[in-house]
N, C-alpha and C. Protein backbone atom coordinates (compact mmCIF):
# COMPACT_ATOMS: atom_id res chain seq x y z
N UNK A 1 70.41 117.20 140.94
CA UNK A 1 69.53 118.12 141.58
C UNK A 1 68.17 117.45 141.66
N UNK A 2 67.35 117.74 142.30
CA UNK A 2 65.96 117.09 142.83
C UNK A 2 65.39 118.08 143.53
N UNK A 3 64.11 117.94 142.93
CA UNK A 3 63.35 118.20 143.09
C UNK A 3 61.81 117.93 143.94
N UNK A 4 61.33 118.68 145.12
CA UNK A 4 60.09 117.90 145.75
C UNK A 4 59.29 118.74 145.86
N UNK A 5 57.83 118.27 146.88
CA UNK A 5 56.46 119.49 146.52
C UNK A 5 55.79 118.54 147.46
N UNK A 6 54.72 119.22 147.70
CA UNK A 6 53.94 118.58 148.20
C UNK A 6 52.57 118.00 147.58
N UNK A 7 52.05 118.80 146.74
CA UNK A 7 51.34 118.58 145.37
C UNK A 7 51.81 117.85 144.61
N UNK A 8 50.83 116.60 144.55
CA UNK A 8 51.27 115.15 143.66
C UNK A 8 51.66 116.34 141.71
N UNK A 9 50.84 116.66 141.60
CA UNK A 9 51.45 117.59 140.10
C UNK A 9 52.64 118.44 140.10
N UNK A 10 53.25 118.75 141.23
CA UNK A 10 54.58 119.82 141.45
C UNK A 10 55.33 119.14 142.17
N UNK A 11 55.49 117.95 142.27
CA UNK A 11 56.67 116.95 142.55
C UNK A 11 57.15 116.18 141.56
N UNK A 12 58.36 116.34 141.55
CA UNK A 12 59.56 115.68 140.63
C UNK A 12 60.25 114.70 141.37
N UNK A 13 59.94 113.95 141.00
CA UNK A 13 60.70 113.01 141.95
C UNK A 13 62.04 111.90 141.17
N UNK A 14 62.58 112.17 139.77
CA UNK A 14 63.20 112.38 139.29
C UNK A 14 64.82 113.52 139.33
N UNK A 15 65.69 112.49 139.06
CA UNK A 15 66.19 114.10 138.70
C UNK A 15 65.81 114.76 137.60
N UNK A 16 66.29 116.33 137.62
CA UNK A 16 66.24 117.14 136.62
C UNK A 16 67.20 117.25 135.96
N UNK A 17 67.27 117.40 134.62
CA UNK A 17 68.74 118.01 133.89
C UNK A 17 67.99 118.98 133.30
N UNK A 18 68.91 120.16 133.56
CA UNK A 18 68.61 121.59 132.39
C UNK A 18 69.39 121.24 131.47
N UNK A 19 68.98 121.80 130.07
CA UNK A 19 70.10 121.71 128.86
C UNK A 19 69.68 123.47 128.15
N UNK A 20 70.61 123.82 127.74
CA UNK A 20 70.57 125.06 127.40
C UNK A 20 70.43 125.44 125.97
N UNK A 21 70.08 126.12 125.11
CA UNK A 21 70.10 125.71 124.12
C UNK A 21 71.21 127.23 123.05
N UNK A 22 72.08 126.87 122.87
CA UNK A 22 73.48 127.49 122.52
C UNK A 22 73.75 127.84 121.33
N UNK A 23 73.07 128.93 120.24
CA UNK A 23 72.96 129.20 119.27
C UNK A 23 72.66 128.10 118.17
N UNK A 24 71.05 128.02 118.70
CA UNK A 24 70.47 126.74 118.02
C UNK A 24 70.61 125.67 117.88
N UNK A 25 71.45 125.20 118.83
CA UNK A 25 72.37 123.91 119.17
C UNK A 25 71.56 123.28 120.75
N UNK A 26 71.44 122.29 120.97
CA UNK A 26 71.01 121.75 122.21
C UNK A 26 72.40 120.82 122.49
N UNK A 27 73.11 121.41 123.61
CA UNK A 27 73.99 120.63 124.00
C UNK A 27 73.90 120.03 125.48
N UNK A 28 74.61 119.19 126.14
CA UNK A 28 74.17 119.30 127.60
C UNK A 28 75.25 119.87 128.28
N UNK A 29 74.82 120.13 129.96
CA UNK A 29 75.47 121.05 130.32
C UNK A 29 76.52 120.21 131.58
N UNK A 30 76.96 121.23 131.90
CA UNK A 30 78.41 120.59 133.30
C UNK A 30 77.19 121.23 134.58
N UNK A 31 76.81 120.65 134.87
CA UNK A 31 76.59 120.85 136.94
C UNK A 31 77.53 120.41 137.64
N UNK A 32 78.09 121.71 138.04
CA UNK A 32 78.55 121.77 139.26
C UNK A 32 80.46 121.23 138.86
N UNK A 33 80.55 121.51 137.64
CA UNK A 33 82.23 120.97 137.02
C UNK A 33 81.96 119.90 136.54
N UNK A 34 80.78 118.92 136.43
CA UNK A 34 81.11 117.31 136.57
C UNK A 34 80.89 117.36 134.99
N UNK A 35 81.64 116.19 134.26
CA UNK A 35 81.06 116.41 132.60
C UNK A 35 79.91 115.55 132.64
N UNK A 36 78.97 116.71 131.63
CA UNK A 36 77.47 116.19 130.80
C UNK A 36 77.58 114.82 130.27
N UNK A 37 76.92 114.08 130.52
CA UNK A 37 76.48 112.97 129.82
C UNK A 37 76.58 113.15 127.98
N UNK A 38 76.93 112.84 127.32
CA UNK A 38 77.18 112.66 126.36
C UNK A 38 75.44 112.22 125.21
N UNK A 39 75.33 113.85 124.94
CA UNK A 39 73.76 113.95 124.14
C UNK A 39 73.83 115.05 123.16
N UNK A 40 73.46 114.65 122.05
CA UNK A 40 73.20 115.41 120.92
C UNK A 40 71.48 116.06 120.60
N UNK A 41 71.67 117.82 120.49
CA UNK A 41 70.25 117.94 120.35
C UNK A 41 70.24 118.85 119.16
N UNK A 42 70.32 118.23 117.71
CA UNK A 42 70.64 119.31 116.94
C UNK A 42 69.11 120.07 115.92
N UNK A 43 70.00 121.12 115.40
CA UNK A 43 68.57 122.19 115.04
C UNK A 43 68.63 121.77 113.21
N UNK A 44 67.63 121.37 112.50
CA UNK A 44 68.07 120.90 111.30
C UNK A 44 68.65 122.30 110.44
N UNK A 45 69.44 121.96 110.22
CA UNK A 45 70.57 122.57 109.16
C UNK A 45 69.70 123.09 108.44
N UNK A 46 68.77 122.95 107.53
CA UNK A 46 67.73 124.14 106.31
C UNK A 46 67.17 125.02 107.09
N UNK A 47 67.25 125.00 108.95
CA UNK A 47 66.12 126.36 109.16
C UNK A 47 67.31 127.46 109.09
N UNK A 48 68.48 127.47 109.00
CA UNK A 48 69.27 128.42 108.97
C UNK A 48 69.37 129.46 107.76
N UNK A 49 68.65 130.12 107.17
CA UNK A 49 68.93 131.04 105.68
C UNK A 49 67.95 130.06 104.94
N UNK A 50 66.82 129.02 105.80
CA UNK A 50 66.06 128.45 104.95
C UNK A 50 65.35 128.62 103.54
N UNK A 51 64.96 130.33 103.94
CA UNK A 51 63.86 130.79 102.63
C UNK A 51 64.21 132.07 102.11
N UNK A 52 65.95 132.56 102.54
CA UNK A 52 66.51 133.17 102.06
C UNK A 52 66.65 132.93 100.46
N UNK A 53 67.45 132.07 100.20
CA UNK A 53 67.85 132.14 98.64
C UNK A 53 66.27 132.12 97.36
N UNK A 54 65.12 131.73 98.05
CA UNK A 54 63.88 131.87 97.14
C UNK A 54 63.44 133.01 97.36
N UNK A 55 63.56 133.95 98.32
CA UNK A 55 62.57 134.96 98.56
C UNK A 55 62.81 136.18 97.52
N UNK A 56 61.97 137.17 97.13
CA UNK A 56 62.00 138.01 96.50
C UNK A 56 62.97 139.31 96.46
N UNK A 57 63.21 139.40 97.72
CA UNK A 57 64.38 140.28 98.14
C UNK A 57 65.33 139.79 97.49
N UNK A 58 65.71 138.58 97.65
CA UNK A 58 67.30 138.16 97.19
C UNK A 58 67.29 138.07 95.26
N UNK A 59 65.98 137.68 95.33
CA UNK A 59 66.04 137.89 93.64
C UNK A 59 65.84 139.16 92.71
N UNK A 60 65.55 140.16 93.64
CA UNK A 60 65.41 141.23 93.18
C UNK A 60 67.04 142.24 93.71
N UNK A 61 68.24 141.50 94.37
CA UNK A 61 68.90 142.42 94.59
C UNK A 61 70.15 142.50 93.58
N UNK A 62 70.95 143.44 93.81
CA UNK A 62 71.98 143.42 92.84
C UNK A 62 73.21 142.04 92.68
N UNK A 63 73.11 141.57 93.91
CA UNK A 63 74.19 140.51 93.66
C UNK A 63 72.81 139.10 94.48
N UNK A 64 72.67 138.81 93.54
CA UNK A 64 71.38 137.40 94.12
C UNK A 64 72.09 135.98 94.64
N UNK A 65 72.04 135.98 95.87
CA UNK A 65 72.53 134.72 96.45
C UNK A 65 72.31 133.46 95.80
N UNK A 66 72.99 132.49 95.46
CA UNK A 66 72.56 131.12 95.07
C UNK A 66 72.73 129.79 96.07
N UNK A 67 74.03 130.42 96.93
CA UNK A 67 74.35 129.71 97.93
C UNK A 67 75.34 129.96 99.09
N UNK A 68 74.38 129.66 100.16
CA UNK A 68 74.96 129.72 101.88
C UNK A 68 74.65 129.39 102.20
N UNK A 69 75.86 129.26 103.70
CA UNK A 69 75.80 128.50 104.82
C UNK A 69 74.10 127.98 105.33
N UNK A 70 73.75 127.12 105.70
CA UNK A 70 72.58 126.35 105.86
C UNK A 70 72.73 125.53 107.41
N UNK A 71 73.63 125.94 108.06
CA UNK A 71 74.05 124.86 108.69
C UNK A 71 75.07 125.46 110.15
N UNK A 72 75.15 125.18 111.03
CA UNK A 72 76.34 125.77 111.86
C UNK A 72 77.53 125.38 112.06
N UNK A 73 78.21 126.38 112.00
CA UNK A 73 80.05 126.29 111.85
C UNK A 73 80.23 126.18 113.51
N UNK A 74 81.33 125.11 113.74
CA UNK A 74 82.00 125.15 115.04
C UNK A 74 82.69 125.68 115.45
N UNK A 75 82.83 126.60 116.49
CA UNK A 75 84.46 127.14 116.74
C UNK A 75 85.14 126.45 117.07
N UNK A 76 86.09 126.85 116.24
CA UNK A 76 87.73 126.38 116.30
C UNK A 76 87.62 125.78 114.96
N UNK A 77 87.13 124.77 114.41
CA UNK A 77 87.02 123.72 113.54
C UNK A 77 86.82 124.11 112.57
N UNK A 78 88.55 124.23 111.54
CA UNK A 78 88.78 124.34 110.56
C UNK A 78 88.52 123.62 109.40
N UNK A 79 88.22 122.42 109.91
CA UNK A 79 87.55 121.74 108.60
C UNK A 79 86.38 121.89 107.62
N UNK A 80 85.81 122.38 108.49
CA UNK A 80 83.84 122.60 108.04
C UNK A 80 84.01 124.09 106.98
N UNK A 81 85.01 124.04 106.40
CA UNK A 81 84.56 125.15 105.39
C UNK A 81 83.34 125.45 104.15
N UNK A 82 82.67 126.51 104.33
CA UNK A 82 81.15 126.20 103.31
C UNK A 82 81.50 127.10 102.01
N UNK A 83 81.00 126.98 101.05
CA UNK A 83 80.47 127.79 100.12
C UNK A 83 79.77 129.02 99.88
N UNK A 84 79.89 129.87 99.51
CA UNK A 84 78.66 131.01 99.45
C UNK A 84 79.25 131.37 98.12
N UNK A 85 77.83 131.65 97.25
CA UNK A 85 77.98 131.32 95.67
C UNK A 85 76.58 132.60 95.04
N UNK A 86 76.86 133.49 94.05
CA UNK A 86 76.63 134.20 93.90
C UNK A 86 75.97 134.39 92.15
N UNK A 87 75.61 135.02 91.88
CA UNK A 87 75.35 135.61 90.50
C UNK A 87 74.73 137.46 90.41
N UNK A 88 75.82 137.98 89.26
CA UNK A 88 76.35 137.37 88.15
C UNK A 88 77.77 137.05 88.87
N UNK A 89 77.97 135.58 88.47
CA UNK A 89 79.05 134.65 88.83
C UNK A 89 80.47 135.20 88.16
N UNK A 90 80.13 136.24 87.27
CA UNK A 90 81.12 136.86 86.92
C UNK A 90 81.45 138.08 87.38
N UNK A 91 81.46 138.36 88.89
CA UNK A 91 81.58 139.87 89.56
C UNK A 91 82.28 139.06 90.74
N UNK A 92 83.16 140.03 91.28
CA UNK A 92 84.25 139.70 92.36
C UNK A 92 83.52 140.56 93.58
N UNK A 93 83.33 139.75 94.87
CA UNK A 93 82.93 140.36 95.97
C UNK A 93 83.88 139.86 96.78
N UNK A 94 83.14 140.60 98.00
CA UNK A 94 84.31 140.59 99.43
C UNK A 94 82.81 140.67 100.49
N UNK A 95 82.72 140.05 101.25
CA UNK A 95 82.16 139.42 102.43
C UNK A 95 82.35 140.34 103.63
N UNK A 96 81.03 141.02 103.62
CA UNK A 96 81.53 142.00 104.84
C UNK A 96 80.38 141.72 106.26
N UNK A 97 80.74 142.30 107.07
CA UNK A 97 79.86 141.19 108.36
C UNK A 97 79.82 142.47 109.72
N UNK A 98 78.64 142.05 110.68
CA UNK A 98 78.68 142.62 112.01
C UNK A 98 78.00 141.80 113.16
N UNK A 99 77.79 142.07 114.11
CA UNK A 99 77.37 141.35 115.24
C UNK A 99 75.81 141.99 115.38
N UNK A 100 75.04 142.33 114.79
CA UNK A 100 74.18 143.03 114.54
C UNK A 100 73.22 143.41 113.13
N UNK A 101 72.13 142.88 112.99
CA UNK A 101 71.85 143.53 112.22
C UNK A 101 72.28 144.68 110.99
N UNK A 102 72.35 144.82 110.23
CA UNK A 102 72.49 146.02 109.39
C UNK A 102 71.69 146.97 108.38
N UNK A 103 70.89 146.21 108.13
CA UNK A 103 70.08 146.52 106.92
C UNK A 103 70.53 146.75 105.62
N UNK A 104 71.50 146.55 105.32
CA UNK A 104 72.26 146.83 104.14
C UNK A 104 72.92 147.94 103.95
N UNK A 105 72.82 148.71 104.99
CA UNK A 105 73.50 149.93 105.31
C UNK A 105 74.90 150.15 105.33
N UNK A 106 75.66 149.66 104.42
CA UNK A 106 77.37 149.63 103.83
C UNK A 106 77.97 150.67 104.75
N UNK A 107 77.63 151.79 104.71
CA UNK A 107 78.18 153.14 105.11
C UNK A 107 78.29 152.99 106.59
N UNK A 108 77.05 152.32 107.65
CA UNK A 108 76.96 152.76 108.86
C UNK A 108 77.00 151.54 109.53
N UNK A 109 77.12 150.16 108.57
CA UNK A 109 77.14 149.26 109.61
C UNK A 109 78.15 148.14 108.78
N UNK A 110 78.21 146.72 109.19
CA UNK A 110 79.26 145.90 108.48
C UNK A 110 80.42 146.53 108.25
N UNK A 111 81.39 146.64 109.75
CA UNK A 111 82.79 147.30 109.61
C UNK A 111 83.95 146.23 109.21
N UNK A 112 83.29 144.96 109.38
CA UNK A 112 84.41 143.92 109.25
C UNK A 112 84.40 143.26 108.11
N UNK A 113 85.66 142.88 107.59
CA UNK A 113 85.60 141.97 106.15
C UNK A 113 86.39 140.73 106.22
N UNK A 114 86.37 139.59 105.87
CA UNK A 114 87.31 138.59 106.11
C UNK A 114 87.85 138.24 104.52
N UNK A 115 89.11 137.75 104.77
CA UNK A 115 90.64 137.95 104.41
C UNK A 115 89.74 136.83 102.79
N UNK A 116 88.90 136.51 102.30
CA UNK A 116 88.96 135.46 101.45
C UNK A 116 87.87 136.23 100.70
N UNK A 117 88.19 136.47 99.14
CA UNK A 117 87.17 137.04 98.66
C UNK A 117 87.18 136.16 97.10
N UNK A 118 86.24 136.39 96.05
CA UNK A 118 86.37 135.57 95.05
C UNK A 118 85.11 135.71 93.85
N UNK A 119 85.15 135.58 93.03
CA UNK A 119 84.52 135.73 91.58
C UNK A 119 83.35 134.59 91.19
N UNK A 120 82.24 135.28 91.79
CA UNK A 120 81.10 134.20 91.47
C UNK A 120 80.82 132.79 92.57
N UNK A 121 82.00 133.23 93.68
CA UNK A 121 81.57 132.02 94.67
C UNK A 121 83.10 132.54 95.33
N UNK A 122 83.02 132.15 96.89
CA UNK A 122 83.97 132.11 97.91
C UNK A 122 83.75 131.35 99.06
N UNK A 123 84.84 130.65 99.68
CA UNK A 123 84.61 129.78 100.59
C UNK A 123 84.64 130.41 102.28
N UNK A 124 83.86 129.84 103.09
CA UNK A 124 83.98 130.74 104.10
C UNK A 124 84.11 129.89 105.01
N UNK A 125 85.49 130.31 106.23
CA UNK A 125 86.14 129.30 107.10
C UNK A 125 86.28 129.81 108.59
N UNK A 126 85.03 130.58 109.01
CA UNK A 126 84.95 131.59 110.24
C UNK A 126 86.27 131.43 111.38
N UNK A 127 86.64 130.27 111.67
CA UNK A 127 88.07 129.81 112.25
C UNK A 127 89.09 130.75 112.16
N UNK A 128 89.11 130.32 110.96
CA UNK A 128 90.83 130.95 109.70
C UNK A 128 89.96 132.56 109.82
N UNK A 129 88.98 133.16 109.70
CA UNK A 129 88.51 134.34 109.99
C UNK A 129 88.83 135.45 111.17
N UNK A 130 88.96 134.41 111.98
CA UNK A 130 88.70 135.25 113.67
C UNK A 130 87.47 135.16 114.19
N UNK A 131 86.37 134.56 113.81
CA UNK A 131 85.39 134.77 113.99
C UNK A 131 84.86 133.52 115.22
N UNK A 132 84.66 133.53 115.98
CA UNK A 132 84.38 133.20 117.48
C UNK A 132 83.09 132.88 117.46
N UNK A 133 82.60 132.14 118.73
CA UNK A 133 81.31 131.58 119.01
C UNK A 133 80.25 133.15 119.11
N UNK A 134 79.32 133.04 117.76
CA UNK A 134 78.58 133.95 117.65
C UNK A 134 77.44 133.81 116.18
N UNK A 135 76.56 135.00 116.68
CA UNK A 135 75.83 135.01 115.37
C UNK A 135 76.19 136.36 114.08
N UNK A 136 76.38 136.07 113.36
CA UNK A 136 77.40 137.29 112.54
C UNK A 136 75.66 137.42 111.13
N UNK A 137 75.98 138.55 111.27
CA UNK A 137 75.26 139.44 110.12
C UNK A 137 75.88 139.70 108.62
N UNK A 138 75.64 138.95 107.98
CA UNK A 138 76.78 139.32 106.33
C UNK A 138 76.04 139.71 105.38
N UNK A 139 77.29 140.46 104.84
CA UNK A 139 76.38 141.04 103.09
C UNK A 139 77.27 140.88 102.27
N UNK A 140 77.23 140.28 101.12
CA UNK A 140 78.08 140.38 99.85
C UNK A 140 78.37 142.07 99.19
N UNK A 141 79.25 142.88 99.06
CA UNK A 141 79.69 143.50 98.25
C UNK A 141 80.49 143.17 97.40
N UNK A 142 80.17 144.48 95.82
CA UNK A 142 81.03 144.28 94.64
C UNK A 142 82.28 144.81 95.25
N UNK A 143 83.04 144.47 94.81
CA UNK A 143 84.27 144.78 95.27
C UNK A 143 84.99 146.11 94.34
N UNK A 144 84.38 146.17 92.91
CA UNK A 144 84.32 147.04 91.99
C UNK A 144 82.93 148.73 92.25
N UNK A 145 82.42 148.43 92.86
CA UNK A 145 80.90 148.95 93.00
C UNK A 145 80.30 148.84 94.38
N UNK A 146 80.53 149.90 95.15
CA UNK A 146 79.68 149.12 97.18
C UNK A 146 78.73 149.54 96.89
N UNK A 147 77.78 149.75 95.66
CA UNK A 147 76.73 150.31 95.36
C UNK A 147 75.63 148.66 95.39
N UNK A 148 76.70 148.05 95.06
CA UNK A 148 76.21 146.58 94.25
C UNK A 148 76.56 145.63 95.54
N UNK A 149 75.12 145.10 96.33
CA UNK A 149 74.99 144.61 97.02
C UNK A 149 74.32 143.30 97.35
N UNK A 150 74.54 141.99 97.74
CA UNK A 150 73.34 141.09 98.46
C UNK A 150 72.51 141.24 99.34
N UNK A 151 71.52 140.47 99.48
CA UNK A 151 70.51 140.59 101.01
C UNK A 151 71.53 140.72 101.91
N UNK A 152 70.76 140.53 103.43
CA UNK A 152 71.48 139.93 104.44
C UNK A 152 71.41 138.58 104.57
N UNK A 153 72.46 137.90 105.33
CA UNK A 153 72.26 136.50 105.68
C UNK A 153 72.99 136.49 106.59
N UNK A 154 72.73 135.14 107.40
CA UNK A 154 73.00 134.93 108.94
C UNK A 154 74.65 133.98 108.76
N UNK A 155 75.60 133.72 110.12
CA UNK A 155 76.57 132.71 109.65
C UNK A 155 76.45 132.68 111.30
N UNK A 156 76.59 131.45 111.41
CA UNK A 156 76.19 130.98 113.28
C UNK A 156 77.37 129.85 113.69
N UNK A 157 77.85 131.05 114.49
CA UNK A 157 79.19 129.72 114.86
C UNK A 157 78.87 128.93 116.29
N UNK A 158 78.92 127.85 115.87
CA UNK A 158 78.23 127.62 117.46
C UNK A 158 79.70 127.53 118.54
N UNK A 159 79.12 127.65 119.71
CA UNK A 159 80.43 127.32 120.92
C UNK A 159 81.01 125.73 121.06
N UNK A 160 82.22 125.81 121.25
CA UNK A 160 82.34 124.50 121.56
C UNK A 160 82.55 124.05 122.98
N UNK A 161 82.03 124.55 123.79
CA UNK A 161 81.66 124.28 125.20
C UNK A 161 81.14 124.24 125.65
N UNK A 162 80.59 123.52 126.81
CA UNK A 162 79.17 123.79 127.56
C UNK A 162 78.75 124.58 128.90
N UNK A 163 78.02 125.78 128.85
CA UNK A 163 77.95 125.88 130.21
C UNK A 163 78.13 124.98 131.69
N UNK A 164 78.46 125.97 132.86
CA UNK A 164 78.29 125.31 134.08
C UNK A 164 77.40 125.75 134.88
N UNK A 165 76.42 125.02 135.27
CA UNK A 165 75.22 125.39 135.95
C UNK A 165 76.01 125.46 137.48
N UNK A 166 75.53 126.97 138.06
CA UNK A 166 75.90 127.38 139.30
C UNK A 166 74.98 127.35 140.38
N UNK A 167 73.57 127.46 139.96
CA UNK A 167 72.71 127.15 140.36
C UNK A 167 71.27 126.64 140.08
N UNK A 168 70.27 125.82 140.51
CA UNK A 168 70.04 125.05 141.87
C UNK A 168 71.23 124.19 141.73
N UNK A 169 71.63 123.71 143.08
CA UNK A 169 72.14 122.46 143.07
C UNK A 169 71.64 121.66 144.41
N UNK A 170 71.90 120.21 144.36
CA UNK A 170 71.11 119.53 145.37
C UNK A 170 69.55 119.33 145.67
N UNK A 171 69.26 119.45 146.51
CA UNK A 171 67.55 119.19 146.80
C UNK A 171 67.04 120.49 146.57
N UNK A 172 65.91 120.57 145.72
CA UNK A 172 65.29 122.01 145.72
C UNK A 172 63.77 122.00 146.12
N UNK A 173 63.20 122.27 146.80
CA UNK A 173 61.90 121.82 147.27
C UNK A 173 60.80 123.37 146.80
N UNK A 174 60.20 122.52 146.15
CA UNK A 174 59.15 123.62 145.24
C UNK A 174 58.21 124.41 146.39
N UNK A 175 58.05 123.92 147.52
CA UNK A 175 57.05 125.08 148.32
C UNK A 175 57.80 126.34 148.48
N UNK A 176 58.92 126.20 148.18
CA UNK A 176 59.74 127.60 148.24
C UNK A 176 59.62 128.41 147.54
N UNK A 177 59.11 128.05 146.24
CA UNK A 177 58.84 128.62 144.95
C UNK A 177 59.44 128.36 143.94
N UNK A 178 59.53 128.90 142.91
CA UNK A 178 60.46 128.49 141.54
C UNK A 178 61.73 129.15 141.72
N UNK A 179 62.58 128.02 141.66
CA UNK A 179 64.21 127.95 141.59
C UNK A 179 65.00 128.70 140.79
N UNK A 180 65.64 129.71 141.10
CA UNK A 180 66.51 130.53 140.07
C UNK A 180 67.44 129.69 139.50
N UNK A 181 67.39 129.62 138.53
CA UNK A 181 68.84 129.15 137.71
C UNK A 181 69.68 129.98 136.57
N UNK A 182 71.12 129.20 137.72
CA UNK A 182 72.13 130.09 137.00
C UNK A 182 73.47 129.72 136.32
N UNK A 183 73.85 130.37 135.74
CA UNK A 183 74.78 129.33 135.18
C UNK A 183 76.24 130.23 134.37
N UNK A 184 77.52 129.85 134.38
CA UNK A 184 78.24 130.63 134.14
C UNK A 184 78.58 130.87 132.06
N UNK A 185 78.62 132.29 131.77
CA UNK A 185 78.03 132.19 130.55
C UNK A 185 79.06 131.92 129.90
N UNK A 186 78.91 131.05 128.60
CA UNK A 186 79.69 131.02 127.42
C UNK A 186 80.21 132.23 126.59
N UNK A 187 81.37 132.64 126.05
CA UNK A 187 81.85 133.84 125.54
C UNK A 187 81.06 133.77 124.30
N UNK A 188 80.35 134.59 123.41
CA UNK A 188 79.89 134.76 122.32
C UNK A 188 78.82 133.70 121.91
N UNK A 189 77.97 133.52 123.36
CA UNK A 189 76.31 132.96 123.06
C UNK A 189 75.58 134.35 123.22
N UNK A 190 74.30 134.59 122.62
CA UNK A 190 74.09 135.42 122.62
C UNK A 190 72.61 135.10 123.42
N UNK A 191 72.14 133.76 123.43
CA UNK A 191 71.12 133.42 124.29
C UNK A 191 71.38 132.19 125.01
N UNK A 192 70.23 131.46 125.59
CA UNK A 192 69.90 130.42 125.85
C UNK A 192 68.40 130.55 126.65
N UNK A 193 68.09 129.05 126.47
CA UNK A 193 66.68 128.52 126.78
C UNK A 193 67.09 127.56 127.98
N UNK A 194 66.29 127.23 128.99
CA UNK A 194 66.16 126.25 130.22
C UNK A 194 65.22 125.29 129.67
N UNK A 195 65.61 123.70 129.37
CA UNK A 195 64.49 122.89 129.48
C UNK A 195 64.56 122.04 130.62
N UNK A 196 63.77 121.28 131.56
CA UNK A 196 63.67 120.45 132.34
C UNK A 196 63.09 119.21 132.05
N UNK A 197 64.04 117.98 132.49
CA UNK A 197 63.61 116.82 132.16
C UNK A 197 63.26 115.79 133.63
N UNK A 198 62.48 115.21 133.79
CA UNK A 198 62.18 114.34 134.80
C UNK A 198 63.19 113.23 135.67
N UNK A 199 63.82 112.60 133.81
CA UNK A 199 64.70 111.57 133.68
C UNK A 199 66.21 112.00 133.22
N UNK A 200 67.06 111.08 133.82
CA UNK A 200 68.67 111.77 132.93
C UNK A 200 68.14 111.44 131.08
């Protein structure tokens, strides 16, 4: 796609590549069916639940996180199984989750639980879950006590595909104005960002 203008500052005379950015993931994209050039744009792994496990909430709650996911899980990809690790390390929970926010609200929100639960630490394998390209909302419950709860924390599966940009394609000439772009969506992204580059 290309870009022109008549204004030496609003001419591109480059191509453009959009890249989208896919539950904190920068991947590149398919224009027009053709495959993306082969580019990695990743989000560092600690901003995910970064200042969760120090913050005061989590140390003040009934079941205090020691350790989670930090990092994004792939769909499909059963290998990448993480940890989530708890105290007192001697209480049995079960991992309950929503697509939404909850607030810790047991009763009215977090309807889903996955199949792996465990005593002071459990491994979590969103794959082997059911759990699909998305951002999931979790809370530790006692499994003895739903009184006895963790914070919230985030688990981010990223997609393993890349959008297809549907539109601009070809010459786009800026006196027309700014170019809608569109693009066909990924199942269980819940956003994306447009960046533009000059150069491939």
């Amino acid at each position: 796609m290309y870009l022109s203008g008549g204004h030496k500052r609003n001419t591109v005379t480059r191509a453009a590549i959009c890249l989208l950015l896919l539950l904190c993931t920068l991947i590149p994209l398919s224009v027009s069916g053709q495959p993306a050039p082969h580019r990695s744009f990743k989000l560092t792994p600690a901003a995910i639940n970064s200042e969760l496990l120090a913050s005061k909430e989590n140390r003040d709650a009934s079941i205090v996180l020691t350790d989670v996911p930090r990092g994004l899980f792939l769909e499909g990809n059963e290998k990448k199984a993480k940890p989530i690790a708890w105290e007192p390390s001697d209480l049995t929970c079960i991992l309950r989750y929503d697509t939404a926010p909850g607030n810790r609200d047991i009763d009215n929100n977090y309807p889903n639980t996955i199949s792996a639960s465990g005593t002071g630490s459990l491994i979590l394998n969103p794959p082997l879950e059911g759990m699909g390209a998305g951002v999931y909302y979790c809370i530790l419950v006692a499994e003895s006590d739903s009184a006895l709860t963790s914070v919230e924390f985030k688990v981010i599966v990223q997609a393993n595909k890349s959008p297809v940009v549907v539109a601009p394609v070809g010459t786009i000439s800026l006196q027309q104005g700014t170019p809608l772009f569109r693009w066909d969506p990924v199942r269980g992204v819940p956003y994306y960002s447009v960046f533009l580059s000059e150069g491939p």
